[in-house]
PDB file of N, CA and C in Angstrom:
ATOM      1  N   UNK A   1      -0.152   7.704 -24.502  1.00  0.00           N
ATOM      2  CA  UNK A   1      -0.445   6.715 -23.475  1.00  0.00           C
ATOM      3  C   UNK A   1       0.775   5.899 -23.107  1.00  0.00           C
ATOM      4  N   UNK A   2       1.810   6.215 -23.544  1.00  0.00           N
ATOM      5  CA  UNK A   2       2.917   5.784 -23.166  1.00  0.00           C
ATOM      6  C   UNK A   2       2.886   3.967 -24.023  1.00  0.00           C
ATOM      7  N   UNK A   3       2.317   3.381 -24.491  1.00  0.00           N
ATOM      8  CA  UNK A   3       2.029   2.088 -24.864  1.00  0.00           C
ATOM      9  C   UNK A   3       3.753   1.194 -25.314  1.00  0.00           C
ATOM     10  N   UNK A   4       3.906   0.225 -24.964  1.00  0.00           N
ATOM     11  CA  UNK A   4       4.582  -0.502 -25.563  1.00  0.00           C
ATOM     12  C   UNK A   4       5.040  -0.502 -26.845  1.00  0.00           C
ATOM     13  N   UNK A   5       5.858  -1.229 -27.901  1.00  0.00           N
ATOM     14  CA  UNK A   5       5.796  -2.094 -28.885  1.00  0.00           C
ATOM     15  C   UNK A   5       4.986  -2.827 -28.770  1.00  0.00           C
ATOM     16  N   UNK A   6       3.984  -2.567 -29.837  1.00  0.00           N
ATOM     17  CA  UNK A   6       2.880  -4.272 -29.989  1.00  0.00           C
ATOM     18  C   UNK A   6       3.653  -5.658 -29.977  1.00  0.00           C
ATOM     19  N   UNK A   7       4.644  -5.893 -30.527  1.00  0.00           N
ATOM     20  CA  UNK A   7       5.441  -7.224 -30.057  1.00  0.00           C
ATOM     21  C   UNK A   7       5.837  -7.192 -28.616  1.00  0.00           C
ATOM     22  N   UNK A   8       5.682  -6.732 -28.000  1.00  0.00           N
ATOM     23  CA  UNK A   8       6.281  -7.082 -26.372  1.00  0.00           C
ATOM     24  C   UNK A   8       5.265  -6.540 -25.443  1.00  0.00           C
ATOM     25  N   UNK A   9       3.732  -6.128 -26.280  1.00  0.00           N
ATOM     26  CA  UNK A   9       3.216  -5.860 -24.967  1.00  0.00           C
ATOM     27  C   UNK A   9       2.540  -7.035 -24.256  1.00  0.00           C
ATOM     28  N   UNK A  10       2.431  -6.715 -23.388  1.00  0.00           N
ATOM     29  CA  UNK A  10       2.018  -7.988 -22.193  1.00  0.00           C
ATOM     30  C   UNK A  10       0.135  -7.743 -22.156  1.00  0.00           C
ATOM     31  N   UNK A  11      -0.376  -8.814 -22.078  1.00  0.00           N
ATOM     32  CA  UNK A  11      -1.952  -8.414 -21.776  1.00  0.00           C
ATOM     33  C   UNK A  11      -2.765  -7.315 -21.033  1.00  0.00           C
ATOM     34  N   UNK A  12      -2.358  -7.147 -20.218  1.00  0.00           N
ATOM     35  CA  UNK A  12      -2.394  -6.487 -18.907  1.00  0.00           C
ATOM     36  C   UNK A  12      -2.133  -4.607 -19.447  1.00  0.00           C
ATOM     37  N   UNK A  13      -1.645  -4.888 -20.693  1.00  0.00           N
ATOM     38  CA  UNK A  13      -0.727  -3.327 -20.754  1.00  0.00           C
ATOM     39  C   UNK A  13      -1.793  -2.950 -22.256  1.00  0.00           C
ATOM     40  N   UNK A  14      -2.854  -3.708 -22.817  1.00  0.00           N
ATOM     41  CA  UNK A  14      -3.809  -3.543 -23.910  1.00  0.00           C
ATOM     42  C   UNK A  14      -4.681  -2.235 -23.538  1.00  0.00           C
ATOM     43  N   UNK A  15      -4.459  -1.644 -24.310  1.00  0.00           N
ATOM     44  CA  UNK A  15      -5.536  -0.599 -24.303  1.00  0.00           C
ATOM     45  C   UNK A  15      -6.599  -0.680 -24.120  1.00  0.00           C
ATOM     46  N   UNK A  16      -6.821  -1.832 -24.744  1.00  0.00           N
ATOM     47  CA  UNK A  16      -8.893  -2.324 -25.437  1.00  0.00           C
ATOM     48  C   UNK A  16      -9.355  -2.789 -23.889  1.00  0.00           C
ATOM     49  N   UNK A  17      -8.204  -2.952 -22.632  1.00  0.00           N
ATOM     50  CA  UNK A  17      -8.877  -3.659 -21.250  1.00  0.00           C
ATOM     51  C   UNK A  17      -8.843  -2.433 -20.419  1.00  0.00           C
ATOM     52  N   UNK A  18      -9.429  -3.310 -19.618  1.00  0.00           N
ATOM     53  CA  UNK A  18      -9.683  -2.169 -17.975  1.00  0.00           C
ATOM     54  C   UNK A  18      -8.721  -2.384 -17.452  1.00  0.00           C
ATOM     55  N   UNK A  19      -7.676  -3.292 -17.025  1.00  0.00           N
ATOM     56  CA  UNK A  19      -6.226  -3.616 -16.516  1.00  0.00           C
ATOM     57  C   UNK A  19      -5.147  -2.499 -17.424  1.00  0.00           C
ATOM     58  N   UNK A  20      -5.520  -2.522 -18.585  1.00  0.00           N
ATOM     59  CA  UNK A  20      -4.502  -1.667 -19.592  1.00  0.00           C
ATOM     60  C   UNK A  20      -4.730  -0.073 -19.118  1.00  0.00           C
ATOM     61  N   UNK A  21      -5.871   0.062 -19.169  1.00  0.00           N
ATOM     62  CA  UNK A  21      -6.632   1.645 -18.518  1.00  0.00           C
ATOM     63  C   UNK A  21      -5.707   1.983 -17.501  1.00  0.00           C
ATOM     64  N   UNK A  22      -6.020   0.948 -16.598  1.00  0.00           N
ATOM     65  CA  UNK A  22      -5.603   1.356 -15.043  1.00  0.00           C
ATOM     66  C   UNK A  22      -4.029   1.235 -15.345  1.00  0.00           C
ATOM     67  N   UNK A  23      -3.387   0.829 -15.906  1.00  0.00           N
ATOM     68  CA  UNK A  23      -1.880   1.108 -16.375  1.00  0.00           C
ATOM     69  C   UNK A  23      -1.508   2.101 -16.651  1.00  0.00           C
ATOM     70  N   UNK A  24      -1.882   2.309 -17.201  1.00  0.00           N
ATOM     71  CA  UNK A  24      -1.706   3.918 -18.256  1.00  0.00           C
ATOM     72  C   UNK A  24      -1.840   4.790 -17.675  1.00  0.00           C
ATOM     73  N   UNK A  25      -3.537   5.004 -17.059  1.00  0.00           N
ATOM     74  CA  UNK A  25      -3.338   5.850 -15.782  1.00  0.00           C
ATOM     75  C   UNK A  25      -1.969   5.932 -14.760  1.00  0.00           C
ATOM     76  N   UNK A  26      -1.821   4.945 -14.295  1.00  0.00           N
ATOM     77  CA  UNK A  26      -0.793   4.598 -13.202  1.00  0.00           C
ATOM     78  C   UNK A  26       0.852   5.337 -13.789  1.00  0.00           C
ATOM     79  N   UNK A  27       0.669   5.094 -14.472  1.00  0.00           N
ATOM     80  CA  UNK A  27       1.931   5.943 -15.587  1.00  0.00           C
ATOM     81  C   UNK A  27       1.986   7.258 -15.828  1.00  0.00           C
ATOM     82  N   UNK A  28       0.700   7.368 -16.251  1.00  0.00           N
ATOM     83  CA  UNK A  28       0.901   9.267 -16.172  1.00  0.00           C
ATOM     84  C   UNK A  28       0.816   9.672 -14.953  1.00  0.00           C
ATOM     85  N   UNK A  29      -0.095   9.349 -14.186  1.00  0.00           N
ATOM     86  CA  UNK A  29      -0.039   9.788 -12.280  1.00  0.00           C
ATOM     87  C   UNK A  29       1.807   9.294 -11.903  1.00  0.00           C
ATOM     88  N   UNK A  30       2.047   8.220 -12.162  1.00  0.00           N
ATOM     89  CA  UNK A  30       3.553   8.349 -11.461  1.00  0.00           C
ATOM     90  C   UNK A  30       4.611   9.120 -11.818  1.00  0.00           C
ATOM     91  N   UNK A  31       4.317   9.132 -13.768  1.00  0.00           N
ATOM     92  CA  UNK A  31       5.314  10.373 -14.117  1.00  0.00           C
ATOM     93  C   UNK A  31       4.758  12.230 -14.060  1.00  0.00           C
ATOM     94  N   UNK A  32       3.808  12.283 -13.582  1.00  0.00           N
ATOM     95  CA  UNK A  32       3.265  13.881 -13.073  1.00  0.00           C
ATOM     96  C   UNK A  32       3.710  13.655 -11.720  1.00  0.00           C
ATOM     97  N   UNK A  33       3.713  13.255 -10.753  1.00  0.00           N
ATOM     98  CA  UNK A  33       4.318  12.906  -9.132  1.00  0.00           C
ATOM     99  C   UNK A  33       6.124  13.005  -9.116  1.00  0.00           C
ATOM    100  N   UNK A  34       6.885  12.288  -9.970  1.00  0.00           N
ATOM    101  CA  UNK A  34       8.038  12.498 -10.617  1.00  0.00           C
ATOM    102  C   UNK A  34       8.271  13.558 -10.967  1.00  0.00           C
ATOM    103  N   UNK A  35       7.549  14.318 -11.776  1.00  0.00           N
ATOM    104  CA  UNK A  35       8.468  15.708 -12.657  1.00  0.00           C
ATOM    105  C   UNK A  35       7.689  17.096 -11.600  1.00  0.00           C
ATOM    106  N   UNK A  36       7.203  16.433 -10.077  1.00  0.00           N
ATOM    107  CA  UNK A  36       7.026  17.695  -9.734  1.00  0.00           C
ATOM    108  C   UNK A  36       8.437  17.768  -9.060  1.00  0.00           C
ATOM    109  N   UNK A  37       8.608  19.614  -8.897  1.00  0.00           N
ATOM    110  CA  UNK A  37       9.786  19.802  -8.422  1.00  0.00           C
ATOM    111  C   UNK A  37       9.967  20.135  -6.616  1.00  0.00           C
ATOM    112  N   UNK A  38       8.371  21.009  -6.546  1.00  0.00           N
ATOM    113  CA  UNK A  38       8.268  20.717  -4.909  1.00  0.00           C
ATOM    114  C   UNK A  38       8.048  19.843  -4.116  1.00  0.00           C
ATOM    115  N   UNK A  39       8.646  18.694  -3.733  1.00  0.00           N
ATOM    116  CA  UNK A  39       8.221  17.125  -2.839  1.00  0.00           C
ATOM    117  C   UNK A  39       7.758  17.515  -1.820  1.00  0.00           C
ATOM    118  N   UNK A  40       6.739  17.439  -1.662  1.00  0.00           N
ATOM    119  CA  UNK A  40       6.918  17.799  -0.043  1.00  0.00           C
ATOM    120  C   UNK A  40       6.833  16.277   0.631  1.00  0.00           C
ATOM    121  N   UNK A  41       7.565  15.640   1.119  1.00  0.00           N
ATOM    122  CA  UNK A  41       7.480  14.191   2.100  1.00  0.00           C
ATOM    123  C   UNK A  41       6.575  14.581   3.619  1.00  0.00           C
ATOM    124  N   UNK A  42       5.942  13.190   3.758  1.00  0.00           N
ATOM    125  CA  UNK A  42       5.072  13.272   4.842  1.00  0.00           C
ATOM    126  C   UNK A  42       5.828  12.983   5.846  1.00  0.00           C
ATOM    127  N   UNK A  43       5.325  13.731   7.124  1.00  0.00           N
ATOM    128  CA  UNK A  43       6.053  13.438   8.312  1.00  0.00           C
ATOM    129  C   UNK A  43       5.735  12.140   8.648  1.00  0.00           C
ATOM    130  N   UNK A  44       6.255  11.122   9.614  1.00  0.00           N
ATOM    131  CA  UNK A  44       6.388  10.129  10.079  1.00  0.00           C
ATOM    132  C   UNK A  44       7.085   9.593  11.290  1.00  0.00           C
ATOM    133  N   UNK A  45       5.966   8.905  12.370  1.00  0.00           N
ATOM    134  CA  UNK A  45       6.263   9.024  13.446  1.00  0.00           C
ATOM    135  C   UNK A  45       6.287   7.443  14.082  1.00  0.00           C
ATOM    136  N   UNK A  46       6.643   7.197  14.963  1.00  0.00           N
ATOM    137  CA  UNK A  46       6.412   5.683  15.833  1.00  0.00           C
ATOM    138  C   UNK A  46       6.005   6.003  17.555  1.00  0.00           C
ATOM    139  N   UNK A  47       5.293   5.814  17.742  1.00  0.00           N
ATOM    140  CA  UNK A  47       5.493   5.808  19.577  1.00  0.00           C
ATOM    141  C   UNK A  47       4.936   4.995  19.791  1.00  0.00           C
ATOM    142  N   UNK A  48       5.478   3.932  20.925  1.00  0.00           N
ATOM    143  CA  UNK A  48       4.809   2.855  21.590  1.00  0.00           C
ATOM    144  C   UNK A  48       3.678   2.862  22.288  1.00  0.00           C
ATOM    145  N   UNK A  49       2.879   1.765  22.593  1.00  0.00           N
ATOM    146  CA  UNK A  49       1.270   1.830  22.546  1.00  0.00           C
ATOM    147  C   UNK A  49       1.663   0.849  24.154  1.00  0.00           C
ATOM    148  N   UNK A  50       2.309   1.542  24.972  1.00  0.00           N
ATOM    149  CA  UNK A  50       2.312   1.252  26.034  1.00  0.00           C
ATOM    150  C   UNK A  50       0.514   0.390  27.058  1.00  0.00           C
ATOM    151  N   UNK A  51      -0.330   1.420  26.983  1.00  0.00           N
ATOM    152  CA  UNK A  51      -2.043   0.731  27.221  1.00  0.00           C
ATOM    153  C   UNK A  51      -2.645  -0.461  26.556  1.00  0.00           C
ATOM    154  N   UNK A  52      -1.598   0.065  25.220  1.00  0.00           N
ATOM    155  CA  UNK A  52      -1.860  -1.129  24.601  1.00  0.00           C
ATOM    156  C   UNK A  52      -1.290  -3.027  25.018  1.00  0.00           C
ATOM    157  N   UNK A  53      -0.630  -2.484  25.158  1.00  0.00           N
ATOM    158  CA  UNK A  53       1.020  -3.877  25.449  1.00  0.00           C
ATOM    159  C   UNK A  53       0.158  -4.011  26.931  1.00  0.00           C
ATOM    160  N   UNK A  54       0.211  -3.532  28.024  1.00  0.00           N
ATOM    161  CA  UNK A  54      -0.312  -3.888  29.209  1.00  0.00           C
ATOM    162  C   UNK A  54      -2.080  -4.405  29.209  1.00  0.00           C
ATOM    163  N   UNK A  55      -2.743  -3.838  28.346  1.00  0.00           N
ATOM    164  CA  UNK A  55      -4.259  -4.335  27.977  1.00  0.00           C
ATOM    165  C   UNK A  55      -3.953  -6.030  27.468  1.00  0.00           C
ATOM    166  N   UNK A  56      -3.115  -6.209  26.245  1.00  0.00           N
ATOM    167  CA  UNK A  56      -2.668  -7.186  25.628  1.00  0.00           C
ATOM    168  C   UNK A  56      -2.190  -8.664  26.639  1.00  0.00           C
ATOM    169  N   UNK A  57      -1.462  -8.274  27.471  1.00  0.00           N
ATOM    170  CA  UNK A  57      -0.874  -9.203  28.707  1.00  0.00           C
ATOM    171  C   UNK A  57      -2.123  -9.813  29.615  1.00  0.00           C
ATOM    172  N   UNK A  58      -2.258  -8.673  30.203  1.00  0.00           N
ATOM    173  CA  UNK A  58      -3.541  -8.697  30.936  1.00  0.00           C
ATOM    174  C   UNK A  58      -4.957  -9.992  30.160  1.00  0.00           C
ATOM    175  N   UNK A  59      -5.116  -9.353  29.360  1.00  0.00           N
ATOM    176  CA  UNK A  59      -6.405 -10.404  28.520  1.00  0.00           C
ATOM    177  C   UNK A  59      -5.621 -12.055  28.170  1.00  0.00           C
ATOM    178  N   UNK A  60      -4.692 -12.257  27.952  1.00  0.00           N
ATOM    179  CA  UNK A  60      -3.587 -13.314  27.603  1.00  0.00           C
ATOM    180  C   UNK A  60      -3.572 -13.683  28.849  1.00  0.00           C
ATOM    181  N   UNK A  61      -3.256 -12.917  30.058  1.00  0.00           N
ATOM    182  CA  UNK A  61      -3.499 -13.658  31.490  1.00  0.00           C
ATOM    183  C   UNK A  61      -4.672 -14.628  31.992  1.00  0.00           C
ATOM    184  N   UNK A  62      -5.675 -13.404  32.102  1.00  0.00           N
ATOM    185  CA  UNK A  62      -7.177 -13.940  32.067  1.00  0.00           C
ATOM    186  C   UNK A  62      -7.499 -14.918  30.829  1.00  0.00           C
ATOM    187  N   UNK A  63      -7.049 -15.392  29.922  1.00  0.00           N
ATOM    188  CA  UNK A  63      -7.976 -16.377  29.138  1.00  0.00           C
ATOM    189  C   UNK A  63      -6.811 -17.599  29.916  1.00  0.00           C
ATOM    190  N   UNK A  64      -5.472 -17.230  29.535  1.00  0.00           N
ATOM    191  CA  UNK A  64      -5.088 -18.795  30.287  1.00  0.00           C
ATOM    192  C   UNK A  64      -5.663 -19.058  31.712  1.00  0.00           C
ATOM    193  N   UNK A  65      -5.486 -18.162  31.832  1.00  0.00           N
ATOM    194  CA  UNK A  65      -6.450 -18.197  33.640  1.00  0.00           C
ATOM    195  C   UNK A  65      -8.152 -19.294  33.450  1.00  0.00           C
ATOM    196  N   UNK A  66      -8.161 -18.784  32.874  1.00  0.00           N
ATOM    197  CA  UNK A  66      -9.694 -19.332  32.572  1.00  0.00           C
ATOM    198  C   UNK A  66      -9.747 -20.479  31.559  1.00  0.00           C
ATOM    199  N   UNK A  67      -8.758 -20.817  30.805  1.00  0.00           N
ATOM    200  CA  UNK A  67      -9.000 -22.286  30.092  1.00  0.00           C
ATOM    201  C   UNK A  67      -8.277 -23.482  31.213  1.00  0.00           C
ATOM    202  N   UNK A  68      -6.980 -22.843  32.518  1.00  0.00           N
ATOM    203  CA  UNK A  68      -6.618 -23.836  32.994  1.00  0.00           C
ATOM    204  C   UNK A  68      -8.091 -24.300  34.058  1.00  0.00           C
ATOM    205  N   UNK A  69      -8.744 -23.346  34.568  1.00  0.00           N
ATOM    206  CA  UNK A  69      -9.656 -23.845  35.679  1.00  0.00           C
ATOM    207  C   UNK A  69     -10.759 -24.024  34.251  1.00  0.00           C
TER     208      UNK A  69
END
């Protein structure tokens, strides 16, 4: 389980808890993700939300529009 020294472990890292569980887990899932050798990385994209930005203005128009009258 990978565990600490009992002098330096921190609460959080106790076996006997559900915080310690979910540690441990988190440790073997990050070092099995680590020692694989095929990565494959996710693609990743940005494009502007043009309908968006002009919808956005538009409604920002109409409410000042409508709190000045």
């Amino acid at each position: 389980m990978k565990i600490p020294d009992t002098y330096n472990m921190r609460p959080g890292e106790s076996p006997r808890t559900h915080s310690g569980v979910a540690v441990a887990l988190a440790r073997i899932r990050l070092d099995a993700f680590r020692s694989r050798e095929n990565q494959v990385a996710c693609a990743q994209s940005t494009h502007f939300n043009r309908n968006g930005v002009i919808t956005l203005v538009l409604l920002f128009a109409i409410a000042s529009g409508l709190s000045i009258f």
